[in-house]
Protein backbone atom coordinates (compact mmCIF):
# COMPACT_ATOMS: atom_id res chain seq x y z
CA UNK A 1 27.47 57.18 72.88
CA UNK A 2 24.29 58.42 74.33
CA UNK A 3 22.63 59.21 70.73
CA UNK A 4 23.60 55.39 69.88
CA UNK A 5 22.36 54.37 73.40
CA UNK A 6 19.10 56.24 72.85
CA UNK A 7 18.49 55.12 69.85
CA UNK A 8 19.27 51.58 70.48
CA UNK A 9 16.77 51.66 73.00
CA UNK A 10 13.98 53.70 70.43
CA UNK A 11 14.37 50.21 68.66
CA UNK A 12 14.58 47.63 71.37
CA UNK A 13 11.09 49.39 72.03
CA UNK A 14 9.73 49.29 68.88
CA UNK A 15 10.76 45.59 67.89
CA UNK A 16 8.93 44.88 71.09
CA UNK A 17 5.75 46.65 69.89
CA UNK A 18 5.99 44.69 66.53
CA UNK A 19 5.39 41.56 67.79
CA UNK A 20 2.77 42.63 70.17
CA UNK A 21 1.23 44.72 67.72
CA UNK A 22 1.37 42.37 64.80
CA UNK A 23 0.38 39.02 66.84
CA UNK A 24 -3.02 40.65 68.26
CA UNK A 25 -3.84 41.67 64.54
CA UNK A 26 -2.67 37.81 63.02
CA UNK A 27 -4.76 36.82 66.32
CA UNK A 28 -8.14 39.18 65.29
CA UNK A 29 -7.81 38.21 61.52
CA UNK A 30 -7.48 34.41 61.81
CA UNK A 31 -10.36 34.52 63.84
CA UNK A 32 -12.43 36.25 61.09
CA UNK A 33 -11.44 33.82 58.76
CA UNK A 34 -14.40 31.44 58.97
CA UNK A 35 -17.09 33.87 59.80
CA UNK A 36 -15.58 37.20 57.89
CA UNK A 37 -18.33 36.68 55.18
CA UNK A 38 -21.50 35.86 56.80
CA UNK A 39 -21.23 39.19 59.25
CA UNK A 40 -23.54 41.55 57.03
CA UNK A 41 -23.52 44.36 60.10
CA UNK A 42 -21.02 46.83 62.03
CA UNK A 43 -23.18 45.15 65.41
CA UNK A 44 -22.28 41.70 64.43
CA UNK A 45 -18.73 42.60 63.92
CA UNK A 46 -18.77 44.47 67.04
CA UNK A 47 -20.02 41.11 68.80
CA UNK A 48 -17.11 39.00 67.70
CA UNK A 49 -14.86 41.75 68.55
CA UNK A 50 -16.13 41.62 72.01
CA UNK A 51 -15.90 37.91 72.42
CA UNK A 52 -12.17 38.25 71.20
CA UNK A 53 -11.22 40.40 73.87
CA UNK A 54 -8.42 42.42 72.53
CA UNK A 55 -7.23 44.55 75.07
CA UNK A 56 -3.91 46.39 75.03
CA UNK A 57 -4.50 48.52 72.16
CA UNK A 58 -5.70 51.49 71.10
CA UNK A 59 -8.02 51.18 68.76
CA UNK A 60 -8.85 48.35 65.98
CA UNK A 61 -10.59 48.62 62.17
CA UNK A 62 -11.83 45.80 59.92
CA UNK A 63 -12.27 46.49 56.18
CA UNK A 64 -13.94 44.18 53.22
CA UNK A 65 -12.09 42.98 50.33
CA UNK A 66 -12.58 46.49 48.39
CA UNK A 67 -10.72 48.29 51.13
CA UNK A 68 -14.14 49.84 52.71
CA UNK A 69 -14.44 49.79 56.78
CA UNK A 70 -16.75 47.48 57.77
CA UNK A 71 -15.37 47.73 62.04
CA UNK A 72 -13.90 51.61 63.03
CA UNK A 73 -15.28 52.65 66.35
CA UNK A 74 -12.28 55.15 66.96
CA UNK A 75 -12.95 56.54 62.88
CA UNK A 76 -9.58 56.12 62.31
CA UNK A 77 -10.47 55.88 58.13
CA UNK A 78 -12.38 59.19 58.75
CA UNK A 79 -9.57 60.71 60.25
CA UNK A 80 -6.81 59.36 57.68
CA UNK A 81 -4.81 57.30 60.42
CA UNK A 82 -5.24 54.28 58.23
CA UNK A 83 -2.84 54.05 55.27
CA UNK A 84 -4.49 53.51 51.60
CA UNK A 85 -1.06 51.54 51.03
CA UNK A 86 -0.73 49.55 53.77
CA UNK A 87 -4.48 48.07 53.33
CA UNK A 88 -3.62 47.24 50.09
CA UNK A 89 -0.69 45.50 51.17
CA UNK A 90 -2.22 43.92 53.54
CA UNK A 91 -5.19 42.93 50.99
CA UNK A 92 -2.21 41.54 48.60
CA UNK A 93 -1.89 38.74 51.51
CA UNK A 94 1.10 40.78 53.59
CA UNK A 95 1.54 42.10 56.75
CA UNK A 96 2.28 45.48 57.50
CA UNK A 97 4.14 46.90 60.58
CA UNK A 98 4.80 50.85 60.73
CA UNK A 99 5.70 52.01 63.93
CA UNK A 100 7.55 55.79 64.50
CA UNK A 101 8.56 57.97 67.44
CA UNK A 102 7.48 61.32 67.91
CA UNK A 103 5.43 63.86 69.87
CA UNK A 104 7.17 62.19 72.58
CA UNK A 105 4.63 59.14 72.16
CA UNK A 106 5.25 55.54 70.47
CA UNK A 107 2.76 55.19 67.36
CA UNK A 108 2.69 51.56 66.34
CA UNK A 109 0.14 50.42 63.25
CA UNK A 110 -0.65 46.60 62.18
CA UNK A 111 -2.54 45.32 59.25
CA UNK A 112 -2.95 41.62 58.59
CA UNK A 113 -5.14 39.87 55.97
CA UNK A 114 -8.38 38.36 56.35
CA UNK A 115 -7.56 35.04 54.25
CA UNK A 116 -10.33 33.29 52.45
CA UNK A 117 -10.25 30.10 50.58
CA UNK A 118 -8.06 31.84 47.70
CA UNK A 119 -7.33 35.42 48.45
CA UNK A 120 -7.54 38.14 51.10
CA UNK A 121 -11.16 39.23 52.06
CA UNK A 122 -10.49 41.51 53.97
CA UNK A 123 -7.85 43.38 56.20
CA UNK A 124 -7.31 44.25 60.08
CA UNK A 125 -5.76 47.47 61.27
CA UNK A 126 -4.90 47.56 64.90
CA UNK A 127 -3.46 50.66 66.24
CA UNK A 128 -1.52 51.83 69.71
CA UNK A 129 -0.30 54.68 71.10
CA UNK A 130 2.14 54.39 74.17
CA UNK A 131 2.89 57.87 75.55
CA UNK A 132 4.34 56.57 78.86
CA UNK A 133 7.30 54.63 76.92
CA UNK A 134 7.66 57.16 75.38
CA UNK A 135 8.12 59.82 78.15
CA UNK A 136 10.34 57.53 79.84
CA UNK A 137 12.35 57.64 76.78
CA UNK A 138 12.80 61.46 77.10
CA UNK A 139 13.40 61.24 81.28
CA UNK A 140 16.37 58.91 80.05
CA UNK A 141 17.45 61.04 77.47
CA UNK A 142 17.21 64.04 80.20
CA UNK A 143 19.50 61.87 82.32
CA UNK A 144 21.53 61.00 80.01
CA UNK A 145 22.51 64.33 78.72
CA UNK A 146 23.04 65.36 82.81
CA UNK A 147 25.01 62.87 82.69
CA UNK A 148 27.41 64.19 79.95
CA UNK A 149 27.58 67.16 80.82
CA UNK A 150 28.84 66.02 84.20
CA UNK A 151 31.26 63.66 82.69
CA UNK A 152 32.20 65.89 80.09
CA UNK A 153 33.06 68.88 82.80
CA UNK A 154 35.17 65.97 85.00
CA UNK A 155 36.64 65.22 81.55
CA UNK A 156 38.00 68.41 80.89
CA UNK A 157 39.06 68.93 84.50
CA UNK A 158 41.11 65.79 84.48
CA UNK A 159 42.52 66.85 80.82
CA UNK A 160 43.37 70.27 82.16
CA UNK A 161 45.06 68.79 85.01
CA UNK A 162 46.81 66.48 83.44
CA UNK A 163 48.04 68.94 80.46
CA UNK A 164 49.03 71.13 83.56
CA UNK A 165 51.02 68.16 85.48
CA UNK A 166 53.03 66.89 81.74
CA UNK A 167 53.50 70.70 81.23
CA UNK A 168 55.12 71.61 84.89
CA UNK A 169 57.24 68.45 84.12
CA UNK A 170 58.39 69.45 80.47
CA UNK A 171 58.99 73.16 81.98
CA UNK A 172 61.25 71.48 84.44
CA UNK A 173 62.91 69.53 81.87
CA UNK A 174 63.36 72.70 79.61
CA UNK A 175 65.26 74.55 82.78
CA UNK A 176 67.41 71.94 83.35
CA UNK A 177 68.28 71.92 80.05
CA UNK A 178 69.08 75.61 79.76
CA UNK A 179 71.22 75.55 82.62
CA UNK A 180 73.17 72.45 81.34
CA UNK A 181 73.77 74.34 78.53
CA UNK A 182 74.93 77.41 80.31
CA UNK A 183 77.76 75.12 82.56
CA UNK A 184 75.60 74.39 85.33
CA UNK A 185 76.69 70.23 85.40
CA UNK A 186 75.60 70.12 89.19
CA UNK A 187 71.69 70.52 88.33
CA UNK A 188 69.55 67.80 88.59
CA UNK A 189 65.60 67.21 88.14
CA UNK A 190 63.47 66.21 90.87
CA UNK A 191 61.22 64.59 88.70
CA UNK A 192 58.76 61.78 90.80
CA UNK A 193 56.78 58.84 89.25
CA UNK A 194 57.30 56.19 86.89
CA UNK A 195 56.03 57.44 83.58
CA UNK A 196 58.03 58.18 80.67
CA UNK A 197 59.20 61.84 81.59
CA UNK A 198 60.12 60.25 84.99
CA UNK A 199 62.52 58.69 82.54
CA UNK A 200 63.72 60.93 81.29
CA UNK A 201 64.93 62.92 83.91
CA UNK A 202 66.64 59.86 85.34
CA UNK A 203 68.52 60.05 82.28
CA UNK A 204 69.21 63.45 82.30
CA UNK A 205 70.51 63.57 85.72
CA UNK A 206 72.69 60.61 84.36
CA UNK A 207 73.60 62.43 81.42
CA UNK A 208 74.75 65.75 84.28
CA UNK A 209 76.33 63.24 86.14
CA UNK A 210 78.76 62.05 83.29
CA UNK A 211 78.93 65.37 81.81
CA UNK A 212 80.29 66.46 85.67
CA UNK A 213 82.73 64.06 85.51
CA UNK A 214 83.78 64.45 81.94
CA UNK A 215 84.16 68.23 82.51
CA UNK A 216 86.24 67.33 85.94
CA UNK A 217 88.35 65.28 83.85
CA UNK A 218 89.00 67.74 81.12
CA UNK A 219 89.75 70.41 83.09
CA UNK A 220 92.93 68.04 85.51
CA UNK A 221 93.98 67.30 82.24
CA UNK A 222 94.23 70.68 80.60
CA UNK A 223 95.80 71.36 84.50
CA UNK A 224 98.45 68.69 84.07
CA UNK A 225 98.98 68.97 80.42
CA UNK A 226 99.86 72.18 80.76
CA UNK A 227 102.21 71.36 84.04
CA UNK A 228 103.72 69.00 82.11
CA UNK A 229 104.34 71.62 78.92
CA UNK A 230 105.25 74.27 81.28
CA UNK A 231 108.12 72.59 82.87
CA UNK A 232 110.23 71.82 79.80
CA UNK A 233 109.82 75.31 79.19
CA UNK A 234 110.72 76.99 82.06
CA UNK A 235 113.71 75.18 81.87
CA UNK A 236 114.53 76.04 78.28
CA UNK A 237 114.04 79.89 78.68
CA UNK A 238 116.03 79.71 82.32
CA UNK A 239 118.86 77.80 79.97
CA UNK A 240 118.63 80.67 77.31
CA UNK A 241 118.28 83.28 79.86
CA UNK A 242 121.40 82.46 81.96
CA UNK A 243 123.44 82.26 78.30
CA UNK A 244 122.66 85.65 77.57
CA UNK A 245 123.43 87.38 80.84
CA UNK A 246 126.70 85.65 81.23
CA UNK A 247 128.87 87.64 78.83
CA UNK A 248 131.65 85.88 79.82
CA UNK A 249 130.46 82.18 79.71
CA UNK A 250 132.77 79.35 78.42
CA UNK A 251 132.09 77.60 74.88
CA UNK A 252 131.49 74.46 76.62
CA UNK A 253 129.10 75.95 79.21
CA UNK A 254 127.23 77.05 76.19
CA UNK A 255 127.62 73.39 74.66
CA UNK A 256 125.71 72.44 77.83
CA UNK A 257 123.54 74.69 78.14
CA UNK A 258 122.32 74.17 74.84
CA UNK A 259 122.61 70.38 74.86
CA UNK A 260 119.76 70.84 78.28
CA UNK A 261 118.00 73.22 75.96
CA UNK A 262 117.91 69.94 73.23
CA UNK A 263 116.97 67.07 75.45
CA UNK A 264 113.97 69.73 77.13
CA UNK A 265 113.26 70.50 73.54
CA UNK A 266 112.89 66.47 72.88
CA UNK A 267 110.73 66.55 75.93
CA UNK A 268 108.51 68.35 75.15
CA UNK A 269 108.11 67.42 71.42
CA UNK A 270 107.44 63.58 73.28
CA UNK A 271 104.82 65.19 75.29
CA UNK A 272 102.84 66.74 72.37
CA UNK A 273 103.33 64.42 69.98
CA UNK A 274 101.68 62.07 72.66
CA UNK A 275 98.83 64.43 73.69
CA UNK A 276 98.25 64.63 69.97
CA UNK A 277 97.91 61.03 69.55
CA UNK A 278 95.46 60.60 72.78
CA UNK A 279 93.35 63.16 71.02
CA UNK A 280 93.32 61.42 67.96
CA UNK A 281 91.75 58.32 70.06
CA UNK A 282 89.80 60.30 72.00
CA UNK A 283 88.00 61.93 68.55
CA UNK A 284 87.41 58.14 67.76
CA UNK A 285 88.27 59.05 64.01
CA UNK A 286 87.67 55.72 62.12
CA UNK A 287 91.07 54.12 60.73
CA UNK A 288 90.89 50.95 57.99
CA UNK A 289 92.70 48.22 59.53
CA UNK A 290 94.62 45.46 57.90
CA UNK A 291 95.79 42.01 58.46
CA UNK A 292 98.75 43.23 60.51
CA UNK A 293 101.60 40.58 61.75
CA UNK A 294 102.32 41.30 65.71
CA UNK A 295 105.64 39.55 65.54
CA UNK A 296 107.21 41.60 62.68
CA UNK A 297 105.92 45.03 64.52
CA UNK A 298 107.78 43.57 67.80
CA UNK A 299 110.73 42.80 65.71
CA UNK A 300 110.82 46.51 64.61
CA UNK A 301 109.98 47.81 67.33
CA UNK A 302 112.59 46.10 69.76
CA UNK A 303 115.11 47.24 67.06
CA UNK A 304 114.26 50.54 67.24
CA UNK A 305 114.57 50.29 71.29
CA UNK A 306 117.59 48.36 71.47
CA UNK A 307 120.05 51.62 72.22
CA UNK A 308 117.64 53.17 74.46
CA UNK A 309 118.23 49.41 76.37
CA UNK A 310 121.86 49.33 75.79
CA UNK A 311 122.75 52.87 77.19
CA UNK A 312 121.01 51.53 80.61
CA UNK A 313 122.45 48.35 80.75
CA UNK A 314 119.44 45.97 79.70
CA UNK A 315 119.53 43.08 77.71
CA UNK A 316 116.23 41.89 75.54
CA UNK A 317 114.76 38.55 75.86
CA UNK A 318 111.60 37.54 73.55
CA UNK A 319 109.57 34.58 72.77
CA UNK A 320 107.81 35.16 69.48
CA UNK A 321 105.48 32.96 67.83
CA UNK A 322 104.30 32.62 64.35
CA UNK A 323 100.65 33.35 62.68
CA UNK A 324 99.76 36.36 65.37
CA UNK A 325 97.99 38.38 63.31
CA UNK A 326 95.14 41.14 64.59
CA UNK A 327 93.05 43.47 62.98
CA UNK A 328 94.11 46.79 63.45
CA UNK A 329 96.68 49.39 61.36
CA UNK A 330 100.46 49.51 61.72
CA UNK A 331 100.33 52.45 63.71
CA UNK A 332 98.29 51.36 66.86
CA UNK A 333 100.19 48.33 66.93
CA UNK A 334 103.33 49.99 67.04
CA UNK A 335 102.27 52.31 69.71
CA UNK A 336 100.88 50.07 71.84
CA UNK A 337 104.36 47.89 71.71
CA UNK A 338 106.76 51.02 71.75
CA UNK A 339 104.88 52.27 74.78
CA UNK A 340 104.92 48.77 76.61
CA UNK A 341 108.87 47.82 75.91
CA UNK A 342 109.80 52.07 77.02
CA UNK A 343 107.87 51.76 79.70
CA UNK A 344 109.66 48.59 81.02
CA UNK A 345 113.05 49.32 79.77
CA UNK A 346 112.69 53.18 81.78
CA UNK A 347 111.62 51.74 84.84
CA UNK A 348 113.62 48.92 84.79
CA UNK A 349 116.93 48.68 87.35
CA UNK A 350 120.47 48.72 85.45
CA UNK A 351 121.84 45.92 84.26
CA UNK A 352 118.33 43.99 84.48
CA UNK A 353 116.72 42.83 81.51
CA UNK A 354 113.03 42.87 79.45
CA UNK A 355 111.54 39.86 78.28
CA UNK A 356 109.09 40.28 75.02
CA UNK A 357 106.87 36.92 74.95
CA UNK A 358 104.05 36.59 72.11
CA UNK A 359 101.70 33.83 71.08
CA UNK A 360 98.16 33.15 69.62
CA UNK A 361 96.11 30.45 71.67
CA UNK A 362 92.50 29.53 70.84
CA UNK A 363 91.66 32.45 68.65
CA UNK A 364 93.29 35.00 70.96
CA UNK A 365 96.58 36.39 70.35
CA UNK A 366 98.46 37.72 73.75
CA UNK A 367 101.48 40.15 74.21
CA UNK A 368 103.56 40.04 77.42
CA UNK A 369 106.10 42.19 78.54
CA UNK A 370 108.22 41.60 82.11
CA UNK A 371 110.72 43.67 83.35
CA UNK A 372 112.48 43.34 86.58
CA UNK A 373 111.89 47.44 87.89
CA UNK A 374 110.70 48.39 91.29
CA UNK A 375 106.79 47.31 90.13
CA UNK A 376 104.00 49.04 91.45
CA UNK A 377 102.43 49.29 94.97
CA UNK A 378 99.35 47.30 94.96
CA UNK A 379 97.19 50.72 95.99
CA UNK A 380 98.50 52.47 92.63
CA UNK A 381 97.57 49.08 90.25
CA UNK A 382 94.00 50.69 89.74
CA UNK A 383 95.27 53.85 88.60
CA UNK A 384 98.18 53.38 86.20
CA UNK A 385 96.43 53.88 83.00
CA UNK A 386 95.31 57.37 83.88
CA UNK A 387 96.62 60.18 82.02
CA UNK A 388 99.73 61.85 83.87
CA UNK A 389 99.48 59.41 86.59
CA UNK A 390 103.23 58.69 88.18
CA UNK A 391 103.69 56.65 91.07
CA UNK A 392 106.79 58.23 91.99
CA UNK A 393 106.63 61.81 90.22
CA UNK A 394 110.46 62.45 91.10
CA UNK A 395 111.65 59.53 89.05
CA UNK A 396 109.34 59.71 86.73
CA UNK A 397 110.71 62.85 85.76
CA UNK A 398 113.76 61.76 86.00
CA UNK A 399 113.24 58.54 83.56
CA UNK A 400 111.92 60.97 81.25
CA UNK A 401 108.10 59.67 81.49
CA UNK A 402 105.12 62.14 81.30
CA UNK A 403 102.53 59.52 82.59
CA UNK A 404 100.86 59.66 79.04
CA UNK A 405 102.58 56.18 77.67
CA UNK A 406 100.12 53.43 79.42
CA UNK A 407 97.23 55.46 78.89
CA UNK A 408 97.91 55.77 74.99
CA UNK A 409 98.14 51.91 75.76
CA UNK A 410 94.93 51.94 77.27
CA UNK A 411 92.84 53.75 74.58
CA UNK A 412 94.55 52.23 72.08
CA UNK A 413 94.30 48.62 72.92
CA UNK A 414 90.55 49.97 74.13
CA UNK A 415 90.15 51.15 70.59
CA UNK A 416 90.58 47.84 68.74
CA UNK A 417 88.37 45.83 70.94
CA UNK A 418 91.52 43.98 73.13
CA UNK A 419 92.12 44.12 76.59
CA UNK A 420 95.25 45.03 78.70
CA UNK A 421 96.18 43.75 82.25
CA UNK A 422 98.78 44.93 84.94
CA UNK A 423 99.97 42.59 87.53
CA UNK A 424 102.87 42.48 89.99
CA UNK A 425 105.76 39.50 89.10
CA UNK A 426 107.00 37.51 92.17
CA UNK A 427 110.21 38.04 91.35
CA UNK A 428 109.75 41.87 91.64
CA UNK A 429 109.04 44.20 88.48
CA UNK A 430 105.67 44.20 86.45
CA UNK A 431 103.89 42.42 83.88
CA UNK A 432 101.64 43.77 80.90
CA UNK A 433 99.52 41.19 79.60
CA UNK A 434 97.59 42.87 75.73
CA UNK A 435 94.78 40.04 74.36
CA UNK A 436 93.36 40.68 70.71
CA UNK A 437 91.34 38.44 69.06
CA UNK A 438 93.10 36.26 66.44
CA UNK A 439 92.43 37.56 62.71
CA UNK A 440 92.19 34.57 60.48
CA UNK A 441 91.39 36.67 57.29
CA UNK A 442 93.46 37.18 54.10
């Protein structure tokens, strides 16, 4: 910037000088025209260079036609300041501007032609040399460069600074990070501002945050998972255990005994086999869905349930429509149905009933399921879908539930892109409302 600067200004000065220059030599020369050939003498040259009056300049030559000085009071042709070139340039009918800095002075030369009637008849060299220009040239070239070197200095503080500041920040960032990795969920960045790496720490703390809660969820689950898978077996070695001391137990206190050891067996196969399917959805491993009909998998699926109903007194009702068909595979359907209907017929009171109803209604096809249980307190709604979450744990365990069935229901439904809803009936009991969107394809 400052060598464009100075030399920007190197030509402002010299364009300046050209027409200066070059109009006082035009000025001298047409005013030779007329009278160029009748001055025979350097003194009567010298007299109409006086009446002229050109000031301004250094120093001023006149030559004839051949080139030879007729007007050099400053002997600038016995010095070699005037260029052989130029003259004849200038003697060709041009004119010639040649100006250059150095020394720390401005040198600006002129030449213009002396016209006759048909040709040049001589030439006029004008001359200046402006030394005070041309110091104050260098003085701003001086302050210029103090100038940079001041800015430059500033520059590179600021720069070091700022690399200093982003690498603090990134340090920070790094630290955080290593600790995250090492378990530390709890630590968060301090990081102020409103740039990008401000950000970014905002997001990591978010990131911590979820990573907190995800861990805090992982580990009450592994907690009550492994309640839950403790319990059936505590109770089928206590069963085995109390067969083997007793030497002198009955057959059919062994039948029992090993009938309890069965239906604890069954429990906990349930339990698994549903831990095993929330892991599946949790893994989010992509399945290819079909065209799948919702009334023929509630069909099978009530058929299947029918002597779980039976053996506590419940009767079925259902009101199933035609053309319900969803996106999704025969599986998820299933479980999200099986799960529903259990759920209602095991919390149900004898000798009530279930109603099934399902229909498709402006592109959305809903499942409902009622049952006429002991519902939910209205504090507990919120929390129903949660993994091993009983309202009453005591007859929950004694229904046979492991609190897993309504959150399969949940990730499942979740899964497919539908939506599930819980409300209390005013009748008593609950109702489970599933919405999927209508699939129209082939």
């Amino acid at each position: 910037m400052n060598t464009y600067f100075l030399m920007a200004s190197r030509d402002m000065i010299i364009s300046a000088k050209q027409v200066v220059i070059q109009n006082q030599a035009s000025f001298i020369a047409t005013h030779l025209e007329d009278t160029f050939e009748a001055l025979t003498a350097d003194d009567d040259v010298q007299r109409v260079m006086e009446q002229l009056g050109v000031t301004g300049v250094t120093n001023v030559a006149i030559t004839d036609a051949d080139g030879l000085a007729l007007y050099d009071p400053a002997g600038s042709f016995s010095r070699g300041a005037v260029s052989d070139e130029y003259v004849r340039k200038a003697l060709d009918g041009s004119d010639v501007f040649h100006a250059k800095f150095s020394g720390g002075s401005f040198s600006s030369s002129a030449y213009s032609p002396i016209m006759g009637r048909s040709a040049a008849i001589g030439a006029v060299y004008v001359h200046d040399e402006d030394a005070e220009l041309g110091e104050l040239l260098i003085d701003m070239q001086a302050t210029l460069r103090s100038i940079s070197v001041v800015v430059a200095v500033f520059s590179l503080l600021v720069v070091v600074l700022i690399l200093w500041s982003v690498m603090r920040r990134v340090t920070s960032i790094i630290k955080a990070i290593k600790s995250v990795r090492e378990g530390e969920y709890n630590y968060h960045i301090n990081m102020g501002g409103s740039d990008e790496l401000a950000l970014l720490g905002d997001e990591f703390n978010s990131l911590t945050n979820r990573l907190r809660e995800t861990d805090e969820v992982r580990r009450r689950f592994v907690a009550d998972a492994s309640h839950e898978l403790r319990t059936p077996l505590a109770s089928i070695r206590l069963l085995s255990d109390s067969i083997l001391q007793n030497e002198g137990i009955g057959h059919d206190m062994v039948q029992e005994f090993i009938s309890d050891i069965g239906q604890e067996a069954e429990r906990l196969a349930r339990t698994t086999g549903k831990l095993m399917t929330l892991t599946r959805l949790d893994s989010a491993i992509p399945d290819e869905n079909t065209r799948v009909d919702m009334r023929d998998a509630v069909v099978a699926t009530l058929r299947m349930l029918r002597p779980l109903a039976e053996s506590r007194g419940l009767t079925f009702g259902f009101d199933l429509g035609d053309g319900c068909y969803v996106l999704a595979t025969d599986d998820a359907i299933h479980q999200v149905i099986y799960n529903l209907v259990e759920n209602a017929i095991k919390y149900s009171k004898p000798d009530g009933s279930v109603f099934v109803r399902l229909k498709a209604d402006s592109g959305i096809v809903v499942l409902t399921v009622d049952d006429r249980g002991v519902g939910v307190p209205e504090a507990d709604l919120p929390y129903i879908f949660e993994r091993f979450y009983r309202v009453d744990k005591a007859r929950s365990r004694e229904a046979g539930g492991s609190g897993l069935g309504l959150s399969i229901v949940w990730d499942t439904v979740r899964e497919l892109d539908g939506n599930v809803t819980v409300e209390r009936r005013a009748g008593g009991g609950m109702r489970f409302q599933v919405r999927f969107a209508l699939y129209a394809g082939a």
